[in-house]
PDB file of N, CA and C in Angstrom:
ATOM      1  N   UNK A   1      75.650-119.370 -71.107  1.00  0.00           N
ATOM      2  CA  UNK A   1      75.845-117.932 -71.028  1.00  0.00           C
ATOM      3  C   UNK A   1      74.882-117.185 -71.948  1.00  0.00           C
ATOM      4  N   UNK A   2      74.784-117.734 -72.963  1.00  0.00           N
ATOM      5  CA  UNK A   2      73.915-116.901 -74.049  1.00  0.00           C
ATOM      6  C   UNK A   2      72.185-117.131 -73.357  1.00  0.00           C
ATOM      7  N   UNK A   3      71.776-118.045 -72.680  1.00  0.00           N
ATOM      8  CA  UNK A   3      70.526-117.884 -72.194  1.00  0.00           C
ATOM      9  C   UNK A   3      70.616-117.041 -70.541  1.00  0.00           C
ATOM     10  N   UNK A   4      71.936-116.445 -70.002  1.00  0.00           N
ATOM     11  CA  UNK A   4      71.969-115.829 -69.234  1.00  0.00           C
ATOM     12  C   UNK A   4      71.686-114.393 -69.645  1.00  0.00           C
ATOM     13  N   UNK A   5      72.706-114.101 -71.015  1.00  0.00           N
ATOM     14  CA  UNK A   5      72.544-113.025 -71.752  1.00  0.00           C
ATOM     15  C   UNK A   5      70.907-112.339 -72.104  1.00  0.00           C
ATOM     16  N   UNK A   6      70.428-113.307 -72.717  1.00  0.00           N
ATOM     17  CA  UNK A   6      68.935-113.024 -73.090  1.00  0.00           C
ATOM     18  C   UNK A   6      67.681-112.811 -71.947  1.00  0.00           C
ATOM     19  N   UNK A   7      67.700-113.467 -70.844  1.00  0.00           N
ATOM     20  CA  UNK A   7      67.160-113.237 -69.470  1.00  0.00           C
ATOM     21  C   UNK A   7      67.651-111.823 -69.368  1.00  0.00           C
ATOM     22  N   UNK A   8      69.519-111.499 -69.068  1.00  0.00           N
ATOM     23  CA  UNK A   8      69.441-110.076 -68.303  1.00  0.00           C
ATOM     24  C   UNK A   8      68.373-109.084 -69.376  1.00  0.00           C
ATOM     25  N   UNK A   9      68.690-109.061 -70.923  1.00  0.00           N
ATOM     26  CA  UNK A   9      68.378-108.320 -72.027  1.00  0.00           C
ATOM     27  C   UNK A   9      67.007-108.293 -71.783  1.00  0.00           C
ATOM     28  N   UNK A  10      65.795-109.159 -71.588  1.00  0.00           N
ATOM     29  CA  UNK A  10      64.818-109.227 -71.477  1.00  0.00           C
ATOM     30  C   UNK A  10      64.351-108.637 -69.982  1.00  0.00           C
ATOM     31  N   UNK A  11      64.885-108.555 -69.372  1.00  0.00           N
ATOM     32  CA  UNK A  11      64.722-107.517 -67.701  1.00  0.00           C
ATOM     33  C   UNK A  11      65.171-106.444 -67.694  1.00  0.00           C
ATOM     34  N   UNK A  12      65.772-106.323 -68.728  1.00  0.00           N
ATOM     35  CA  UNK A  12      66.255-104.912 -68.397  1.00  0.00           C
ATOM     36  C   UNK A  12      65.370-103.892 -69.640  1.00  0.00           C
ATOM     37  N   UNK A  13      64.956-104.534 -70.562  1.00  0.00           N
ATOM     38  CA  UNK A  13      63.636-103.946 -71.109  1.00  0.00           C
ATOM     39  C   UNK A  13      62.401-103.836 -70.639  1.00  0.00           C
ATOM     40  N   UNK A  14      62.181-105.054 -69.981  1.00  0.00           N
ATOM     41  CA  UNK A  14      61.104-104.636 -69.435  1.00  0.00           C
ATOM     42  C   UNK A  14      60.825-103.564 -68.234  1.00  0.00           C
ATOM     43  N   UNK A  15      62.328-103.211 -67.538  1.00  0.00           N
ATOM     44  CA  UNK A  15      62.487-102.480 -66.503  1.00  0.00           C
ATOM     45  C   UNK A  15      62.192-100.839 -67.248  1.00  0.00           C
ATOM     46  N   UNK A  16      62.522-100.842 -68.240  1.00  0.00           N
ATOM     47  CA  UNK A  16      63.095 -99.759 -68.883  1.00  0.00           C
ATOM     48  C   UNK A  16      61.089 -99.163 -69.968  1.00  0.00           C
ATOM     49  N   UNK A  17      60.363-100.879 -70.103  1.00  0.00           N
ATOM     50  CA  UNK A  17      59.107-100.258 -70.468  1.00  0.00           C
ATOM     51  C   UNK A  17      58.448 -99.715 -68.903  1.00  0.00           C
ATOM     52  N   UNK A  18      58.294-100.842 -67.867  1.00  0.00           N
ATOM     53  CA  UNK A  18      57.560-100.140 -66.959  1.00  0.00           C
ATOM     54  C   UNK A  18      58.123 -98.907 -66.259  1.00  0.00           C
ATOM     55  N   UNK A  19      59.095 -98.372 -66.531  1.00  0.00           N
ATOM     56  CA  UNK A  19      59.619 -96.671 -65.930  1.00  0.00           C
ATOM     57  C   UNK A  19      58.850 -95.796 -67.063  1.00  0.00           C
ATOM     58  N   UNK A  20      59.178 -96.480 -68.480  1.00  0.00           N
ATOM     59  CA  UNK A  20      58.159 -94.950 -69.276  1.00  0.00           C
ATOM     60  C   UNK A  20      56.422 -95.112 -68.747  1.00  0.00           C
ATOM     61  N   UNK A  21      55.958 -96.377 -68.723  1.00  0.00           N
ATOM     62  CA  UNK A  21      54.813 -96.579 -68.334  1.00  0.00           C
ATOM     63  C   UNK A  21      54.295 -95.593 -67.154  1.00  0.00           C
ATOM     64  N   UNK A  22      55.253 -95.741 -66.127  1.00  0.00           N
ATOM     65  CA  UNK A  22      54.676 -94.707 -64.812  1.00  0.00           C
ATOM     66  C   UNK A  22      54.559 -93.446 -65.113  1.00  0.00           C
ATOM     67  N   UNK A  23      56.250 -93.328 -65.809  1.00  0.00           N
ATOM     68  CA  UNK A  23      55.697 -91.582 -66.147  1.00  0.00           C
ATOM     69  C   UNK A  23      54.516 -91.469 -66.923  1.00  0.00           C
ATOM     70  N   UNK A  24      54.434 -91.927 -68.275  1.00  0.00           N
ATOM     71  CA  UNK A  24      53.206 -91.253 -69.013  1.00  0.00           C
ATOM     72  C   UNK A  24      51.930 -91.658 -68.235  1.00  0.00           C
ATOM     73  N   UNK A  25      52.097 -92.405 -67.411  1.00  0.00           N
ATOM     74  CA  UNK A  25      50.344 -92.654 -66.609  1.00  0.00           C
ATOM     75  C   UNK A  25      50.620 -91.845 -64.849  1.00  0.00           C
ATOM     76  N   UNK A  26      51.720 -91.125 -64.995  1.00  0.00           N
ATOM     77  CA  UNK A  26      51.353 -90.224 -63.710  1.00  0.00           C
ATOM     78  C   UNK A  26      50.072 -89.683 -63.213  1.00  0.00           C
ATOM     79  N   UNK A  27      50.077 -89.366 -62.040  1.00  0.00           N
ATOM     80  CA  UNK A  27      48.754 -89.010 -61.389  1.00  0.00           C
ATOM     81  C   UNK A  27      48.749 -87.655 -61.684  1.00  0.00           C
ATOM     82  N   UNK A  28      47.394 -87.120 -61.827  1.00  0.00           N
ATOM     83  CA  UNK A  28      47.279 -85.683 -62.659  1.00  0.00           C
ATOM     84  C   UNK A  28      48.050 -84.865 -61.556  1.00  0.00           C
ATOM     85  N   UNK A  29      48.540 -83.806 -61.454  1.00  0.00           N
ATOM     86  CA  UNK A  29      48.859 -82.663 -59.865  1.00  0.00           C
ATOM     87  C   UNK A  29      47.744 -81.370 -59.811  1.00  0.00           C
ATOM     88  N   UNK A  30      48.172 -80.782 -58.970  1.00  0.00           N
ATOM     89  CA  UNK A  30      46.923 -79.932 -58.532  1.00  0.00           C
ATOM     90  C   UNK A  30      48.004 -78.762 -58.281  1.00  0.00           C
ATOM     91  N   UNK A  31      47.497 -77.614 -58.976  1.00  0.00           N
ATOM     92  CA  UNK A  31      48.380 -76.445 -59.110  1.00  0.00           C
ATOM     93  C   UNK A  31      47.432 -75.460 -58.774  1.00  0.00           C
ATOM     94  N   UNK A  32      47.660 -74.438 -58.076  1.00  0.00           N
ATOM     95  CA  UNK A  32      47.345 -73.196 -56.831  1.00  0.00           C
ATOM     96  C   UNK A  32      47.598 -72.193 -58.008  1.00  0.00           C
ATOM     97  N   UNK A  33      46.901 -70.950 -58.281  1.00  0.00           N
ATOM     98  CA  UNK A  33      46.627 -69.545 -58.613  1.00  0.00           C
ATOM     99  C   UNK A  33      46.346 -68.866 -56.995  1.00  0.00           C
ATOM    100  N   UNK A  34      47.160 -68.196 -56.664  1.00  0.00           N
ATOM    101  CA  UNK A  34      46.340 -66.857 -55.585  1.00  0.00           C
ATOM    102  C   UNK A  34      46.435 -65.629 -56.366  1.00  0.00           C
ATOM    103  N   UNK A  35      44.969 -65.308 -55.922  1.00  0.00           N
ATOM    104  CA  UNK A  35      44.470 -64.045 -56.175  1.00  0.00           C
ATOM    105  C   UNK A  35      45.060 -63.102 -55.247  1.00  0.00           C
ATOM    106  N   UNK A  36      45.609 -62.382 -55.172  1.00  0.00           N
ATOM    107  CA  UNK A  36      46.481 -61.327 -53.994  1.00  0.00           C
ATOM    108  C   UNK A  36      46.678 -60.252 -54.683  1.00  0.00           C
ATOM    109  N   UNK A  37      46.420 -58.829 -53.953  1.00  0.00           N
ATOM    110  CA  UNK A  37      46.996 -57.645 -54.640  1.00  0.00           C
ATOM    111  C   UNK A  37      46.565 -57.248 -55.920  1.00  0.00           C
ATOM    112  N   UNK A  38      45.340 -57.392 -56.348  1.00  0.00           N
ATOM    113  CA  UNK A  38      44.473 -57.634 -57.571  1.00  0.00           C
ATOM    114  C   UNK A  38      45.302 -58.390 -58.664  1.00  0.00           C
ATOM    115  N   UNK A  39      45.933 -59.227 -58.229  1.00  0.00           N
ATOM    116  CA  UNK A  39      46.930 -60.155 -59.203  1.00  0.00           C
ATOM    117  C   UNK A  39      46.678 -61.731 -59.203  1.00  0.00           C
ATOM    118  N   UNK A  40      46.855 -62.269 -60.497  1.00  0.00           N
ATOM    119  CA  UNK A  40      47.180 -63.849 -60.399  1.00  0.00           C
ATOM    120  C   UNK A  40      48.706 -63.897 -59.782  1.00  0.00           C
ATOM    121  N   UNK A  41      49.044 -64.840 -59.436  1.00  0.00           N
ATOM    122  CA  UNK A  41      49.695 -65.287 -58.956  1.00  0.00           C
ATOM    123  C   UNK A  41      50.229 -66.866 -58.842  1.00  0.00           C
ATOM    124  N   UNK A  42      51.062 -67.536 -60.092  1.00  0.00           N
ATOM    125  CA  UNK A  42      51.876 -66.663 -60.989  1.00  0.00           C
ATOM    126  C   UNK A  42      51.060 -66.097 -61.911  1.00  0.00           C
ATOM    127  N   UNK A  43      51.373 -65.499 -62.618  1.00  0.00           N
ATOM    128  CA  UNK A  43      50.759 -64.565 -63.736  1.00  0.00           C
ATOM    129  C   UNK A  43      50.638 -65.564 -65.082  1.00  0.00           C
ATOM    130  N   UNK A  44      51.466 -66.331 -65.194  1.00  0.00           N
ATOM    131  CA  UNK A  44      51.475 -67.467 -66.129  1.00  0.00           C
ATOM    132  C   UNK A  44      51.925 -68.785 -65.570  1.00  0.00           C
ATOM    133  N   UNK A  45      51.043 -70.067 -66.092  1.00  0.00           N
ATOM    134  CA  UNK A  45      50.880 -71.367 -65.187  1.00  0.00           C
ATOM    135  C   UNK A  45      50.763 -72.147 -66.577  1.00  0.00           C
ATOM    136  N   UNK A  46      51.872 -72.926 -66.400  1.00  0.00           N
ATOM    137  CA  UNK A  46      51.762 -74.526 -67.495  1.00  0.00           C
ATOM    138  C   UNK A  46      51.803 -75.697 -66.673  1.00  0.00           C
ATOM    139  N   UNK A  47      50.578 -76.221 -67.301  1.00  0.00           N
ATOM    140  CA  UNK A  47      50.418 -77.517 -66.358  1.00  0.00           C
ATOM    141  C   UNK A  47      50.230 -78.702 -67.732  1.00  0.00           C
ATOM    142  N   UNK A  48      49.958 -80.269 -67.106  1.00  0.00           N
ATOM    143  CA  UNK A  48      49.729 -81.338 -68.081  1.00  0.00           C
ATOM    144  C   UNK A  48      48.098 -81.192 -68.303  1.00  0.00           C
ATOM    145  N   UNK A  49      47.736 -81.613 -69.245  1.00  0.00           N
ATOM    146  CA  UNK A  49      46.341 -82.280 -69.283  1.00  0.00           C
ATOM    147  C   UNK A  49      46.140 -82.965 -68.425  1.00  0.00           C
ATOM    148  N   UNK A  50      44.838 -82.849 -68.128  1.00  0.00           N
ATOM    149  CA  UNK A  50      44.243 -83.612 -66.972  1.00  0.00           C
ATOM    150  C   UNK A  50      44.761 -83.355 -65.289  1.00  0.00           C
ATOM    151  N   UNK A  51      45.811 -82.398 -65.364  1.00  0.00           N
ATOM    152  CA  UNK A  51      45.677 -81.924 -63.960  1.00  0.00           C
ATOM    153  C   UNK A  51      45.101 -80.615 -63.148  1.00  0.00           C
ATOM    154  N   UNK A  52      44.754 -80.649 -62.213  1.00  0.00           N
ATOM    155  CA  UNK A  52      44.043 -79.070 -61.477  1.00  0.00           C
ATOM    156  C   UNK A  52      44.410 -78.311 -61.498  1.00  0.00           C
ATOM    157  N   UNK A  53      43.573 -76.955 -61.261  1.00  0.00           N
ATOM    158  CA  UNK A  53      44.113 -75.711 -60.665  1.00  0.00           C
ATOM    159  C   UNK A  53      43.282 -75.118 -60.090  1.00  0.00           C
ATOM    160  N   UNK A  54      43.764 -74.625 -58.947  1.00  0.00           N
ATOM    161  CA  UNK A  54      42.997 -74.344 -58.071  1.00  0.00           C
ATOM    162  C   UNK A  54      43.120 -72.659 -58.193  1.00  0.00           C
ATOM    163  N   UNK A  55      42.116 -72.255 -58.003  1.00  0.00           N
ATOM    164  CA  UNK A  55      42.229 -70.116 -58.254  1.00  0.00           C
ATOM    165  C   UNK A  55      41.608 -70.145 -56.298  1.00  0.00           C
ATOM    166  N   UNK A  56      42.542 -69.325 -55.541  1.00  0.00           N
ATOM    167  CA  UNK A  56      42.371 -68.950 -54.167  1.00  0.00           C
ATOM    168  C   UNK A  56      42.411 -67.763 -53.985  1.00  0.00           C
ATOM    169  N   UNK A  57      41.294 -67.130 -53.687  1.00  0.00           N
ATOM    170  CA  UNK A  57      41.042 -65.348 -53.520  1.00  0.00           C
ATOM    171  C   UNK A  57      41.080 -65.143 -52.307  1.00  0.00           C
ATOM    172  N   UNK A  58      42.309 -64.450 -52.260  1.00  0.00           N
ATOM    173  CA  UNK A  58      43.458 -64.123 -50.829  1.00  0.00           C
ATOM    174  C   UNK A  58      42.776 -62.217 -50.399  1.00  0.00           C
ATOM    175  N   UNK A  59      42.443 -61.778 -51.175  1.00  0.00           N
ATOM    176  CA  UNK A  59      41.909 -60.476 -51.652  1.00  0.00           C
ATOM    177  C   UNK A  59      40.553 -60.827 -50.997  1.00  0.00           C
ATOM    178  N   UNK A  60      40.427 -59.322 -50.404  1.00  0.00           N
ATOM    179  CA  UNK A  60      39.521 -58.922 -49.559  1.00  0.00           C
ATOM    180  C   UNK A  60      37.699 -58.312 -50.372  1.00  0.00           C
ATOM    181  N   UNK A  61      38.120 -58.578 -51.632  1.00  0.00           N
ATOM    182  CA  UNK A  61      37.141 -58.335 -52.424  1.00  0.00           C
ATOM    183  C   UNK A  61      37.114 -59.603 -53.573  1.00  0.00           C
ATOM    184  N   UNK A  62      35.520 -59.359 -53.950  1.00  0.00           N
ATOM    185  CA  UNK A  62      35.446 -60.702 -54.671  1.00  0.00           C
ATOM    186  C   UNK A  62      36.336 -60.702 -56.210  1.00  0.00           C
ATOM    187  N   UNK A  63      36.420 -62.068 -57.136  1.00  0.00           N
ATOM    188  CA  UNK A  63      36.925 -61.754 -57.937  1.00  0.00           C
ATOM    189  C   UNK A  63      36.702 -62.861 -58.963  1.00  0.00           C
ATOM    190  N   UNK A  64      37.021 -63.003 -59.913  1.00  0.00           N
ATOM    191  CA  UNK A  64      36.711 -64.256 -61.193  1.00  0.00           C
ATOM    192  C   UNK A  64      38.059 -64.566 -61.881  1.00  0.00           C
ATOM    193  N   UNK A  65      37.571 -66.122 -62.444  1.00  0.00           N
ATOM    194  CA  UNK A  65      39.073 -66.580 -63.294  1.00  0.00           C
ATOM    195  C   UNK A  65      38.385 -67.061 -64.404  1.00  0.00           C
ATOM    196  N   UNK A  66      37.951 -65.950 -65.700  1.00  0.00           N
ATOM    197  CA  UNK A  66      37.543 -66.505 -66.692  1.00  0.00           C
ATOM    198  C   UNK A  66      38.362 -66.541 -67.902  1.00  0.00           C
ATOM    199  N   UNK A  67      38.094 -67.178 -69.098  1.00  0.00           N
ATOM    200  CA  UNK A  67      38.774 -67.501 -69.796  1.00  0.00           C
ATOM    201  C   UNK A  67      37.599 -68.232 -70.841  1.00  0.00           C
ATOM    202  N   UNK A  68      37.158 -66.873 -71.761  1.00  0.00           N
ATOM    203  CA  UNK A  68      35.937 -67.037 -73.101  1.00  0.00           C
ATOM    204  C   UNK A  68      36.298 -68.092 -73.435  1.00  0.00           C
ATOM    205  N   UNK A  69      35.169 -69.315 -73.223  1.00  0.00           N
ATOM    206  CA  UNK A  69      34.679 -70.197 -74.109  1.00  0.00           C
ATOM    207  C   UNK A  69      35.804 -71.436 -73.197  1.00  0.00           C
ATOM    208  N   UNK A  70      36.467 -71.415 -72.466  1.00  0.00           N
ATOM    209  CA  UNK A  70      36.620 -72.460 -71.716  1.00  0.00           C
ATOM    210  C   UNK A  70      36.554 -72.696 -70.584  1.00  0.00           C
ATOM    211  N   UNK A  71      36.809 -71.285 -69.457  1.00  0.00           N
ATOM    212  CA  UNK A  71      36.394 -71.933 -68.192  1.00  0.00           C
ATOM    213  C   UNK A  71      35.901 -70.357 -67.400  1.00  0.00           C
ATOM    214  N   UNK A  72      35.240 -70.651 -66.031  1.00  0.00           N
ATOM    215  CA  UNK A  72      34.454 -69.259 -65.602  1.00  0.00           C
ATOM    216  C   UNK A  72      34.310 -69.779 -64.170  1.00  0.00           C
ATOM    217  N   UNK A  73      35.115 -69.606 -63.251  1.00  0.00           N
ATOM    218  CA  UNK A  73      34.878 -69.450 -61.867  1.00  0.00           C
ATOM    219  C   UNK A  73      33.916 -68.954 -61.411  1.00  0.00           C
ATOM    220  N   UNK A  74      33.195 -67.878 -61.858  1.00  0.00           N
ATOM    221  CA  UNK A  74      31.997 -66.875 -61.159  1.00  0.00           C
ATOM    222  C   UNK A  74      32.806 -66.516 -60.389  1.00  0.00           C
ATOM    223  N   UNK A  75      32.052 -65.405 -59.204  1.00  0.00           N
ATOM    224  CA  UNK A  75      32.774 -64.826 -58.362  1.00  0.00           C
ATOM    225  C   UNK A  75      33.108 -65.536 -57.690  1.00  0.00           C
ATOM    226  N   UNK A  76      34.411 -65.013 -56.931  1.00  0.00           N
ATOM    227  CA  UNK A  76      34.605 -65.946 -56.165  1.00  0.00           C
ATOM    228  C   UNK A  76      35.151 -65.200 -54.766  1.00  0.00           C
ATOM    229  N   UNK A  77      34.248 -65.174 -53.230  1.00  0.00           N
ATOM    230  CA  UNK A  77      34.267 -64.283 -52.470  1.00  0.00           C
ATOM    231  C   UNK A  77      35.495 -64.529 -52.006  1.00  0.00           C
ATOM    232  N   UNK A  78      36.067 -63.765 -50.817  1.00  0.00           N
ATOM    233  CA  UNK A  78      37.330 -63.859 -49.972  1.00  0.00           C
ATOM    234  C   UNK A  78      37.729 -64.909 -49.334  1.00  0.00           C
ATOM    235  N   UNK A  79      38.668 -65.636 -49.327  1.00  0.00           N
ATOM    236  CA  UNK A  79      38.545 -67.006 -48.776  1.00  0.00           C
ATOM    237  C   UNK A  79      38.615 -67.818 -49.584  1.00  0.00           C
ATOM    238  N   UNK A  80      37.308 -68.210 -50.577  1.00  0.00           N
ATOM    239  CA  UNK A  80      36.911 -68.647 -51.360  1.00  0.00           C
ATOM    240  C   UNK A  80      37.668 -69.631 -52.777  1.00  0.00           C
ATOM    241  N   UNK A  81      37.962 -70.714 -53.223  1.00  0.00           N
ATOM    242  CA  UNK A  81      38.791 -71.545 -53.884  1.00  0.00           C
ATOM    243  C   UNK A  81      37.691 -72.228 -55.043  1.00  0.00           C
ATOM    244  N   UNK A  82      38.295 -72.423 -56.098  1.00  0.00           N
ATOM    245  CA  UNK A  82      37.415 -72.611 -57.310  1.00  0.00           C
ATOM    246  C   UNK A  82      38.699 -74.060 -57.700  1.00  0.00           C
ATOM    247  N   UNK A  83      38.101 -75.080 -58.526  1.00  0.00           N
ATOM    248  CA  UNK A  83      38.718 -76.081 -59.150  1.00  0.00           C
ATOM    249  C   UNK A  83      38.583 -75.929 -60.401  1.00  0.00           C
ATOM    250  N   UNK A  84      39.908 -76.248 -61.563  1.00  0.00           N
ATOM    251  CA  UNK A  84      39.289 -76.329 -62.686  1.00  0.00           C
ATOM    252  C   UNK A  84      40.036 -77.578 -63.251  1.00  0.00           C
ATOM    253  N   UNK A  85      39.496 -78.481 -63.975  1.00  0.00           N
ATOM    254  CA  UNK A  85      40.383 -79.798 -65.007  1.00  0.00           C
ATOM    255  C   UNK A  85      40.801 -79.058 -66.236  1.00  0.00           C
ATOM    256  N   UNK A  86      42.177 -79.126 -66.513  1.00  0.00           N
ATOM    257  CA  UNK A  86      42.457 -78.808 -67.621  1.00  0.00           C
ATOM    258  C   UNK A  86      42.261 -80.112 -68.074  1.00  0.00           C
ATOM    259  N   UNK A  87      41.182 -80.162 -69.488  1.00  0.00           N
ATOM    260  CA  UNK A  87      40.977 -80.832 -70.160  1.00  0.00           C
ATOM    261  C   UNK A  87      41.451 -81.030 -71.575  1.00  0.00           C
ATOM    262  N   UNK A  88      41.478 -79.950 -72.112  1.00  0.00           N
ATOM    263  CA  UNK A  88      41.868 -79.629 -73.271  1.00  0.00           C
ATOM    264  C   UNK A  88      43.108 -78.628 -73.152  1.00  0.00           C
ATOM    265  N   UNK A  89      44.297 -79.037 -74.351  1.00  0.00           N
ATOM    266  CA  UNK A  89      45.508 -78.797 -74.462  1.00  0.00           C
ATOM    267  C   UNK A  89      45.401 -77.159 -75.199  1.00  0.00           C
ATOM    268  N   UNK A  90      45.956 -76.223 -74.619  1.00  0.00           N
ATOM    269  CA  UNK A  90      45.875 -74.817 -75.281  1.00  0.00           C
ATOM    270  C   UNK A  90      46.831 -73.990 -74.449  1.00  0.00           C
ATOM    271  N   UNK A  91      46.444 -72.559 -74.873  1.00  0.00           N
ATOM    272  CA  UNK A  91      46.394 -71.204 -74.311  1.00  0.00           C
ATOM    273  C   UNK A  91      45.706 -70.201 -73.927  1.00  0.00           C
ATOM    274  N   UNK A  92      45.231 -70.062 -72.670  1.00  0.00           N
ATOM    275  CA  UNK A  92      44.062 -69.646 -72.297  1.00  0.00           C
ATOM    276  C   UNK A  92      44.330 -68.292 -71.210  1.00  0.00           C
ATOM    277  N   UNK A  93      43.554 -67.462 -72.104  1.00  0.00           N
ATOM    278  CA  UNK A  93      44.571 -66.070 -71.587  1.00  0.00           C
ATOM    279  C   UNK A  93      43.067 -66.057 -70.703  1.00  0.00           C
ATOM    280  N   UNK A  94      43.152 -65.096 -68.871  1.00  0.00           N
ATOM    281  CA  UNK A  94      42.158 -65.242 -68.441  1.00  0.00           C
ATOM    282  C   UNK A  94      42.321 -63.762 -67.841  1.00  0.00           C
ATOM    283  N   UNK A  95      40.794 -63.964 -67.449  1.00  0.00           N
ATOM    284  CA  UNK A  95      40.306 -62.236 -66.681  1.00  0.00           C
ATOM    285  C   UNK A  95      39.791 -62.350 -65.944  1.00  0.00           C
ATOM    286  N   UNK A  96      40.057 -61.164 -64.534  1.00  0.00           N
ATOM    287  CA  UNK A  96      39.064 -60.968 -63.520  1.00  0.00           C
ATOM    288  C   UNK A  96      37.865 -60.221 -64.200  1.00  0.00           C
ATOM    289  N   UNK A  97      36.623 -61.233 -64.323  1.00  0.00           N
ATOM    290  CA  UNK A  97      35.528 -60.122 -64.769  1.00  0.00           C
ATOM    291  C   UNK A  97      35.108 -58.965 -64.582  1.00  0.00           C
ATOM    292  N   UNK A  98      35.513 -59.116 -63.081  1.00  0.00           N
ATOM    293  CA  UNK A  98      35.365 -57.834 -61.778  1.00  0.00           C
ATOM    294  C   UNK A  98      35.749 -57.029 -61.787  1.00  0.00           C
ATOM    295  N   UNK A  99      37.117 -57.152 -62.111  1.00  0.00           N
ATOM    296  CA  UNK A  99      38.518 -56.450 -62.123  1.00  0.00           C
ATOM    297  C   UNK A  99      39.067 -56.488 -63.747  1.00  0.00           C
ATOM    298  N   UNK A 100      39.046 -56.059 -64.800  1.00  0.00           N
ATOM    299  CA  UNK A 100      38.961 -56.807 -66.416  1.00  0.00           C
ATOM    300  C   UNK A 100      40.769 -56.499 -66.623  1.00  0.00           C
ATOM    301  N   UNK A 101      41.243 -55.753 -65.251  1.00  0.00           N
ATOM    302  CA  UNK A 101      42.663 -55.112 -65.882  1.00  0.00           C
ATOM    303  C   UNK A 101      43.656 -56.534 -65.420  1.00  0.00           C
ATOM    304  N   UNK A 102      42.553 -57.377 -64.337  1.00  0.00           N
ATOM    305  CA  UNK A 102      43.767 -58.708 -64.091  1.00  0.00           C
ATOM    306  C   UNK A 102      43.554 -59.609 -64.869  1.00  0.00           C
ATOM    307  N   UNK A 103      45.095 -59.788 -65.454  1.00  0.00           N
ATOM    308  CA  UNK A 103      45.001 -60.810 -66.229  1.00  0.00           C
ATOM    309  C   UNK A 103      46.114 -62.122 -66.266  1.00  0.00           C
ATOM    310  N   UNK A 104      45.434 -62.996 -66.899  1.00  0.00           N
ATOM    311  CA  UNK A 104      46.915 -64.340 -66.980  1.00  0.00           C
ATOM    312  C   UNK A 104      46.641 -65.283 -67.742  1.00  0.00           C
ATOM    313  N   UNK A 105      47.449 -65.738 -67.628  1.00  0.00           N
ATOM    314  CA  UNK A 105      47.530 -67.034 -68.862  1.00  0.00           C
ATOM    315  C   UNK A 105      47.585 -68.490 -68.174  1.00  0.00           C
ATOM    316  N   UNK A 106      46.705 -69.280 -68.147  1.00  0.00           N
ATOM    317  CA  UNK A 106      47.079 -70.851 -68.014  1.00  0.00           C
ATOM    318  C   UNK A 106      47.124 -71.416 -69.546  1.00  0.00           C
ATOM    319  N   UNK A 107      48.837 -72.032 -69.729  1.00  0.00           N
ATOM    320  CA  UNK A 107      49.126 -73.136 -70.910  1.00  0.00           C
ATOM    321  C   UNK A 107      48.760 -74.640 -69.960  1.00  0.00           C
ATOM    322  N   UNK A 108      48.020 -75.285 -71.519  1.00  0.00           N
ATOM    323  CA  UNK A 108      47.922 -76.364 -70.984  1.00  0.00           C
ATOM    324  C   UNK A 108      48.465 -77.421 -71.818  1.00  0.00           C
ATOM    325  N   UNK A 109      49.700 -78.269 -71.498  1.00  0.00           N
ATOM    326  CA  UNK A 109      50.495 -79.117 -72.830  1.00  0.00           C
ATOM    327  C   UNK A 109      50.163 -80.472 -72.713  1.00  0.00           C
TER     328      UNK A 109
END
């Protein structure tokens, strides 16, 4: 019994390392900004390190998703979809260059 004991004890740790394993090595996700109505959309976005975001200008005029000293879509015409890697962990308040009154925040934890 006691080498039955130590088998379950030893499977059920290891069950219990490879579940934290998956989570902390999840696959990055890919998170959507629309530009609509001279607005981000959401207005504030927390994502993990190392996953996307995509800025989609739904708006009939061009527009930008910058954010001094870390990231800069350029314009970006109607239609039009920009990628960015959050790489680095922060708070990154951003602006339509175009438009300087839209604004938002991507946290990145």
């Amino acid at each position: 019994m006691n080498g039955m004991r130590r088998l379950l004890l030893a499977t059920s740790a290891a069950a219990l390392v490879s579940a934290y394993t998956l989570r902390a090595h999840a696959a990055p996700a890919t998170h959507t900004v629309t530009i609509d109505a001279f607005e981000f959309k959401p207005a504030t976005l927390t994502v993990k390190q190392g996953d996307a975001v995509v800025w989609r200008n739904a708006d009939p005029v061009p527009h930008s998703a910058t954010a001094e000293g870390a990231f800069d879509s350029g314009p970006l015409a109607t239609g039009a979809s920009w990628r960015y890697t959050a790489a680095k962990k922060g708070r990154f308040d951003y602006v339509c260059t175009l438009h300087p009154t839209m604004k938002a925040t991507l946290i990145v934890e």
